[in-house]
Every structure is written in C-alpha cells, then in structure tokens.
PDB file of N, CA and C in Angstrom:
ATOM      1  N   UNK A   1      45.013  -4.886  -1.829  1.00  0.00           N
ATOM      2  CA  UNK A   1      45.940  -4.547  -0.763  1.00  0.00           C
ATOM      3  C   UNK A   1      45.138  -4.124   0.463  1.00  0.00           C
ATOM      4  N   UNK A   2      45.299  -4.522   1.756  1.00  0.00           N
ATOM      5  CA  UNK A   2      44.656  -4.131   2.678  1.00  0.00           C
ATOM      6  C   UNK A   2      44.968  -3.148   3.487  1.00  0.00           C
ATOM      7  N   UNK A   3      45.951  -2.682   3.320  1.00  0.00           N
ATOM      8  CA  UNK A   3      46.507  -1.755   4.066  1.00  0.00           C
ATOM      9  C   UNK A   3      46.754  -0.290   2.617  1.00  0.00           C
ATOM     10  N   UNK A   4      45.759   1.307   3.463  1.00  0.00           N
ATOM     11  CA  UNK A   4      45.393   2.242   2.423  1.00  0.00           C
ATOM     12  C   UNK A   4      46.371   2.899   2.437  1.00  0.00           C
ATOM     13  N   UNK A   5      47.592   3.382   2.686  1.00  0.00           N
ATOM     14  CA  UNK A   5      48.526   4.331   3.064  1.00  0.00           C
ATOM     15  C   UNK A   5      49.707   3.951   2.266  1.00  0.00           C
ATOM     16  N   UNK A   6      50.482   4.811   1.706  1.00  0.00           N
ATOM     17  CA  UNK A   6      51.854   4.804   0.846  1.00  0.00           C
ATOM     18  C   UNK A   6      52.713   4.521   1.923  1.00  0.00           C
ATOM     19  N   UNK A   7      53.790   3.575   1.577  1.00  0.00           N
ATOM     20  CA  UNK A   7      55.036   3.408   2.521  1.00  0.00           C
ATOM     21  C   UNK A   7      56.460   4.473   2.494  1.00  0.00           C
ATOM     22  N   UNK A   8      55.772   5.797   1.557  1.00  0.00           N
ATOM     23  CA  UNK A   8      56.756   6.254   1.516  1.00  0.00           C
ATOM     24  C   UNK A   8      56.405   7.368   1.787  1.00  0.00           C
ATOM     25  N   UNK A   9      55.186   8.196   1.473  1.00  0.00           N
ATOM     26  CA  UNK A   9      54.975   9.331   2.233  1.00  0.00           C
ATOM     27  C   UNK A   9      53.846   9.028   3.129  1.00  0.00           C
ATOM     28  N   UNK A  10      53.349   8.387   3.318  1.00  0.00           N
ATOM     29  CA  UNK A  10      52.007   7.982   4.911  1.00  0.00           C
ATOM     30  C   UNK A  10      50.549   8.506   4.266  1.00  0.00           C
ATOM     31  N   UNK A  11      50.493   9.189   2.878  1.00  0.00           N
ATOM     32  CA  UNK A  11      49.250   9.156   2.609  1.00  0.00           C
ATOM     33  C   UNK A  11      48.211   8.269   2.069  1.00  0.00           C
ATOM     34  N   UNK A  12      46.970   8.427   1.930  1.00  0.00           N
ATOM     35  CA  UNK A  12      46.215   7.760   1.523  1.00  0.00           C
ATOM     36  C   UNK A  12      46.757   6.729  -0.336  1.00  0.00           C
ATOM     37  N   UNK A  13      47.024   5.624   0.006  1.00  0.00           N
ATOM     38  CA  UNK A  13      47.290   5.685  -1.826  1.00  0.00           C
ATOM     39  C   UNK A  13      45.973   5.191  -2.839  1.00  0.00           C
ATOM     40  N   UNK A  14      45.103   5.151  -1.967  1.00  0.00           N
ATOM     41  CA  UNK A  14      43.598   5.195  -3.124  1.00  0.00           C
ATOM     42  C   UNK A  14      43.954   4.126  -3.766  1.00  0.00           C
ATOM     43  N   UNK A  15      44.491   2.718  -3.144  1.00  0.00           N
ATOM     44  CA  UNK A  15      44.579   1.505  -4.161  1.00  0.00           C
ATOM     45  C   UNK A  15      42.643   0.885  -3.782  1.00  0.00           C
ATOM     46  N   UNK A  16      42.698   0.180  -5.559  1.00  0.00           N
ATOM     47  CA  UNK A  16      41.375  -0.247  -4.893  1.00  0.00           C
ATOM     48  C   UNK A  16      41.263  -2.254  -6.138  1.00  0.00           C
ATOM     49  N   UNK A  17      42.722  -2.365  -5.676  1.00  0.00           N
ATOM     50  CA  UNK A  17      42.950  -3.716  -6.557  1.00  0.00           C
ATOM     51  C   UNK A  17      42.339  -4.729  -5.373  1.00  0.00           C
ATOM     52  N   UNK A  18      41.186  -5.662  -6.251  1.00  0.00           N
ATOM     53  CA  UNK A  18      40.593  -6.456  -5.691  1.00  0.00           C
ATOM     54  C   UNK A  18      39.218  -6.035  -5.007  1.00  0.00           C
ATOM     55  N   UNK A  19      38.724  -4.931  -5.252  1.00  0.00           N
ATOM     56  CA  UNK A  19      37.480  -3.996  -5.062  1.00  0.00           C
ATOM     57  C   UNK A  19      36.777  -3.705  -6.127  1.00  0.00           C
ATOM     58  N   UNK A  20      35.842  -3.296  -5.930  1.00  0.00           N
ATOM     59  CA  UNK A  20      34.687  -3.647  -7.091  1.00  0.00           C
ATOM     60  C   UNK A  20      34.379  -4.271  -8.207  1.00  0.00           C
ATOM     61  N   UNK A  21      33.671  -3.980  -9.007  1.00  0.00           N
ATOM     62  CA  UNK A  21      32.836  -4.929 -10.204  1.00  0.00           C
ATOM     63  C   UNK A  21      34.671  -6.066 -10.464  1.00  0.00           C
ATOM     64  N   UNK A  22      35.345  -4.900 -11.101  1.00  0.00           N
ATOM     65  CA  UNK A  22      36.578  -5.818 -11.947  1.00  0.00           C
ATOM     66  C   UNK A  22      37.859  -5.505 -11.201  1.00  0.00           C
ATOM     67  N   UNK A  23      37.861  -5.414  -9.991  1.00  0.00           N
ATOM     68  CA  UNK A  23      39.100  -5.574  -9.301  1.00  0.00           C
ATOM     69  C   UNK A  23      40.576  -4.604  -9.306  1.00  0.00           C
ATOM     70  N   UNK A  24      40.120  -3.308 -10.634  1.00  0.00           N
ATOM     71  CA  UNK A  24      41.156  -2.400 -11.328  1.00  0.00           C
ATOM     72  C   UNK A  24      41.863  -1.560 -10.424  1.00  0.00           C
ATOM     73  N   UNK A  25      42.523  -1.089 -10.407  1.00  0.00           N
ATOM     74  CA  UNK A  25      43.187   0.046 -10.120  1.00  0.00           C
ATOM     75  C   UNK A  25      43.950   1.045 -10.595  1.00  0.00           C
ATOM     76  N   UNK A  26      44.012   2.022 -10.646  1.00  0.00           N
ATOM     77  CA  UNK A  26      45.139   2.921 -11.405  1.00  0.00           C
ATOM     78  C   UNK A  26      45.911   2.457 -11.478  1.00  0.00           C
ATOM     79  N   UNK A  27      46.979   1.227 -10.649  1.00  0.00           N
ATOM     80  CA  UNK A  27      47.933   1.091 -10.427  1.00  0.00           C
ATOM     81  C   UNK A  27      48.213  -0.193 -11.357  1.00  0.00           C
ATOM     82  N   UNK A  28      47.130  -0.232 -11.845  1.00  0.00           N
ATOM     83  CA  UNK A  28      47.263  -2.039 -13.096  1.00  0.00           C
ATOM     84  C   UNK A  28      47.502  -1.295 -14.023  1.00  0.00           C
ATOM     85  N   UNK A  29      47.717   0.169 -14.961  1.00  0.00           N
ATOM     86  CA  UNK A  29      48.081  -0.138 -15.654  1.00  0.00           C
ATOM     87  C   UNK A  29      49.659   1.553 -15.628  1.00  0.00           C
ATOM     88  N   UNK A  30      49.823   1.142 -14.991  1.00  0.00           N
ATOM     89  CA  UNK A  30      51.807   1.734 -14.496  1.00  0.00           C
ATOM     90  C   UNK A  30      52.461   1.000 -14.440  1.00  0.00           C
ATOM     91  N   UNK A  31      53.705   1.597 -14.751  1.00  0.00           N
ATOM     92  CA  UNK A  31      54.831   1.051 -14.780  1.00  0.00           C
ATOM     93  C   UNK A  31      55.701   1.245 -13.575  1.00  0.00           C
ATOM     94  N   UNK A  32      56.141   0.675 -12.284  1.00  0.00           N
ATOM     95  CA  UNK A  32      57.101   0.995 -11.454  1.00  0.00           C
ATOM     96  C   UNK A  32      58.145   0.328 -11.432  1.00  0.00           C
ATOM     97  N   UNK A  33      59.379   1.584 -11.557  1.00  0.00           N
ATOM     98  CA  UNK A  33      60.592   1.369 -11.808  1.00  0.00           C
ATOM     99  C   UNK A  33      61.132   0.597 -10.514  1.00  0.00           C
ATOM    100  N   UNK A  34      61.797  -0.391 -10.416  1.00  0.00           N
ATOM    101  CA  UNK A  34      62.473  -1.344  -9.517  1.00  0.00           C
ATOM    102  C   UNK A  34      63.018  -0.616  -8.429  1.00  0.00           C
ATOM    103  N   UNK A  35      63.696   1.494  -8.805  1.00  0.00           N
ATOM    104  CA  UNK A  35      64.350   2.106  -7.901  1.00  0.00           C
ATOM    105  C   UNK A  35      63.275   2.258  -7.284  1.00  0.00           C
ATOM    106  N   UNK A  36      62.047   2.921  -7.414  1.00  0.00           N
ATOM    107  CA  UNK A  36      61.715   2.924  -6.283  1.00  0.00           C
ATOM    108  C   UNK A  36      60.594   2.094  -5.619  1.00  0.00           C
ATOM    109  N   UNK A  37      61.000   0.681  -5.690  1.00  0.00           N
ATOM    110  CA  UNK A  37      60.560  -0.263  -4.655  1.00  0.00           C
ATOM    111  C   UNK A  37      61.892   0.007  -3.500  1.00  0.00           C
ATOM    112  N   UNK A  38      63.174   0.385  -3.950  1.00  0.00           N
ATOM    113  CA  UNK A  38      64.066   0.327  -2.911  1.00  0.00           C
ATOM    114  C   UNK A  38      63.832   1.178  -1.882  1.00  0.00           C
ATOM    115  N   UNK A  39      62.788   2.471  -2.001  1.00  0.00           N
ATOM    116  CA  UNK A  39      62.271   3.299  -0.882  1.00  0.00           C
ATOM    117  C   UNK A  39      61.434   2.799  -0.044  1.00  0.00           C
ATOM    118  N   UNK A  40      61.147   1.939  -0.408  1.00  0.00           N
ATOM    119  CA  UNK A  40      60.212   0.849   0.484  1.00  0.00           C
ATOM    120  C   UNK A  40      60.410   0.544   1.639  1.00  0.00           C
ATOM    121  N   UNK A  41      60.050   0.793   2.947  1.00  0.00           N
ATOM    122  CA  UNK A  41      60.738  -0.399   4.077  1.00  0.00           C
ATOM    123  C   UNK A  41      60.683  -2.217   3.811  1.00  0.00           C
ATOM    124  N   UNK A  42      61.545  -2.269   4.144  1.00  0.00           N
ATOM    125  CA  UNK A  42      61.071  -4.123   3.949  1.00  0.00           C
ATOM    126  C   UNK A  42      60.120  -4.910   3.998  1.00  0.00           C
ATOM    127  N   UNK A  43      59.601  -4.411   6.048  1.00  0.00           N
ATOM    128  CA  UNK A  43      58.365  -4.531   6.305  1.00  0.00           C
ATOM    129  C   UNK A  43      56.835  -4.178   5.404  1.00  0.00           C
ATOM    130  N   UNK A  44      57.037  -3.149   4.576  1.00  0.00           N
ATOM    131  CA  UNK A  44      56.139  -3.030   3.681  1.00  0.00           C
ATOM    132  C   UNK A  44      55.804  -3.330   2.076  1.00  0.00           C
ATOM    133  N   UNK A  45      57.169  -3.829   1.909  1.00  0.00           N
ATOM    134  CA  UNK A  45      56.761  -4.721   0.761  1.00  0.00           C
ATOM    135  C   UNK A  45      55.794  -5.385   0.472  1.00  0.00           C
ATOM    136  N   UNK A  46      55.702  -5.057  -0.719  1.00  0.00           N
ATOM    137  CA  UNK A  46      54.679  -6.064  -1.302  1.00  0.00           C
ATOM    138  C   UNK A  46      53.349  -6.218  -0.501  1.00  0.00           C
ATOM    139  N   UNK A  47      53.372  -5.385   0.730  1.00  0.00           N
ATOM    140  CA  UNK A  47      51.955  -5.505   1.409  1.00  0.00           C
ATOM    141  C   UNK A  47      51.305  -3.388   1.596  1.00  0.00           C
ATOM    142  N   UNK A  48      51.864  -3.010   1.122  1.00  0.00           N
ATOM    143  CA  UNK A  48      51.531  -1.739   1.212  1.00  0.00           C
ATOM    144  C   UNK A  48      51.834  -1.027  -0.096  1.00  0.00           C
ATOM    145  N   UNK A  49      51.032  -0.612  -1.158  1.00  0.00           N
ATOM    146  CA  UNK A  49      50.736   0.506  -2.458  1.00  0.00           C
ATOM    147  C   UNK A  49      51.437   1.646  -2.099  1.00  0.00           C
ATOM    148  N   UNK A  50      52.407   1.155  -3.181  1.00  0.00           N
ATOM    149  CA  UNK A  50      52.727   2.895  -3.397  1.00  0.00           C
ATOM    150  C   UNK A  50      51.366   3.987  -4.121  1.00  0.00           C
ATOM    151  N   UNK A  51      51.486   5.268  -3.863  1.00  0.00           N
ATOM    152  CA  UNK A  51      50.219   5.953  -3.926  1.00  0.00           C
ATOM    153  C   UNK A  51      50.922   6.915  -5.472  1.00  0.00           C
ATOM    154  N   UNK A  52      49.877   7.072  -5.896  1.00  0.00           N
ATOM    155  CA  UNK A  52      50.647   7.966  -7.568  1.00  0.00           C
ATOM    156  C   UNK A  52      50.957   9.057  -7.515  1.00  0.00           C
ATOM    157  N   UNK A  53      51.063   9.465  -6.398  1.00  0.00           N
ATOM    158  CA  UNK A  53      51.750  10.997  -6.333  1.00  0.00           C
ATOM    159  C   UNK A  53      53.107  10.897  -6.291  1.00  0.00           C
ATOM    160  N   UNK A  54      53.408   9.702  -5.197  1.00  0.00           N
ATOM    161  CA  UNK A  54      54.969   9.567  -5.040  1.00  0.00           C
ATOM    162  C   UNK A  54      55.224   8.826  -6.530  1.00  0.00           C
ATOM    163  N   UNK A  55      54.819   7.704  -6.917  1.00  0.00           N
ATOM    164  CA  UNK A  55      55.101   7.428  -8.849  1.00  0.00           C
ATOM    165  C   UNK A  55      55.430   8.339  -9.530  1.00  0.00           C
ATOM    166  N   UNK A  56      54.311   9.311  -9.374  1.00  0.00           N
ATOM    167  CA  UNK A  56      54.287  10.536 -10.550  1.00  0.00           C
ATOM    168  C   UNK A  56      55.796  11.322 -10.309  1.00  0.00           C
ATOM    169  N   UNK A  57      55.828  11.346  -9.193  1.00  0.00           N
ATOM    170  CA  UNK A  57      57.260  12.188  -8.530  1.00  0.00           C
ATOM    171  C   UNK A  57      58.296  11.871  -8.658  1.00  0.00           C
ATOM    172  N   UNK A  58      58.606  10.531  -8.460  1.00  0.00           N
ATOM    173  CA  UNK A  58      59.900   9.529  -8.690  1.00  0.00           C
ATOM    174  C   UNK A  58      59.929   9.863 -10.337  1.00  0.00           C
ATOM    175  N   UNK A  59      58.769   9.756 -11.320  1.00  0.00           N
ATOM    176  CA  UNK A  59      58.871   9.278 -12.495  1.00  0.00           C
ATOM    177  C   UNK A  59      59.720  10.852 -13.174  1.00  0.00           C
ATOM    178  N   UNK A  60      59.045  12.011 -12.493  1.00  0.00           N
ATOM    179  CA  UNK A  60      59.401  12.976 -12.754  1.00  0.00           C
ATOM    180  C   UNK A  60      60.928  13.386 -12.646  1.00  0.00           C
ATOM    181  N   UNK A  61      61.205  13.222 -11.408  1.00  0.00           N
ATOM    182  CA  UNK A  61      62.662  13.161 -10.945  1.00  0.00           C
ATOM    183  C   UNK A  61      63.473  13.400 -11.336  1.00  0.00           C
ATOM    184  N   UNK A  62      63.325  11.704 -12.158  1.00  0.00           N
ATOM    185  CA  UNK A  62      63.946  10.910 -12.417  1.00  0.00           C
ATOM    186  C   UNK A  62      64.041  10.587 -13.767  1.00  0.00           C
ATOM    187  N   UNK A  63      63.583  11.679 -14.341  1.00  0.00           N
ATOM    188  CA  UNK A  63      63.280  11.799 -15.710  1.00  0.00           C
ATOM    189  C   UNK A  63      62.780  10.180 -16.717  1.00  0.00           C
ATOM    190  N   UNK A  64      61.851   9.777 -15.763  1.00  0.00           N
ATOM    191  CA  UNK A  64      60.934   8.067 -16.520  1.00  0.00           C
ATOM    192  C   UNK A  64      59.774   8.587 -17.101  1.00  0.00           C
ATOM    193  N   UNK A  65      59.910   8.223 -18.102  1.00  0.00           N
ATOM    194  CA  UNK A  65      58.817   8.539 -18.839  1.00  0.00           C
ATOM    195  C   UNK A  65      57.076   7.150 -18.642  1.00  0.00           C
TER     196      UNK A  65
END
C-alpha cells in the first residue's frame, strides 16, 4: 500500500505489505469484518490500510473475536 495513514483515524497504520524480504504484514494474517470497511471513505478504499488500533477497537466494540 503506498499510502501510510489509516482512513479512519489519520494515523500512521505501519502497513508494510509488499516491503521487505517476504512482503508480510500484520495485516496478512487478520480478519476484517466487512462493517468496518463501511468506515472507509470511498476515495480510500482499497488504497489506504486500516491501522490495528482502529481493528483492535472495532473488534473490541463490537464484541469480534
């Protein structure tokens, strides 16, 4: 992802898919629930990482295990 910032709170989301040796990220192996892609702006779909604080938060919530 080229763009470093969460679309939902503006912080850093520390994605690093497609960066170093094997391309990993925290974020390859989570689960995100479909609700909150809907916090998403449009414009940032699919081109801007959600960051795992807001995951962890939604998941919490929202009681997702």
């Amino acid at each position: 992802m080229s763009n470093k910032y969460c679309p939902i709170c503006g912080e850093e989301n520390l994605c690093m898919t497609g960066s170093g040796e094997h391309g990993n990220c925290w974020c390859d192996s989570e689960t995100f629930p479909n609700e909150i892609l809907e916090l998403v702006p449009a414009e940032s779909l699919r081109k801007h990482c959600i960051c795992k604080n807001c995951l962890d938060t939604y998941k919490e919530d929202h009681k997702i295990i």
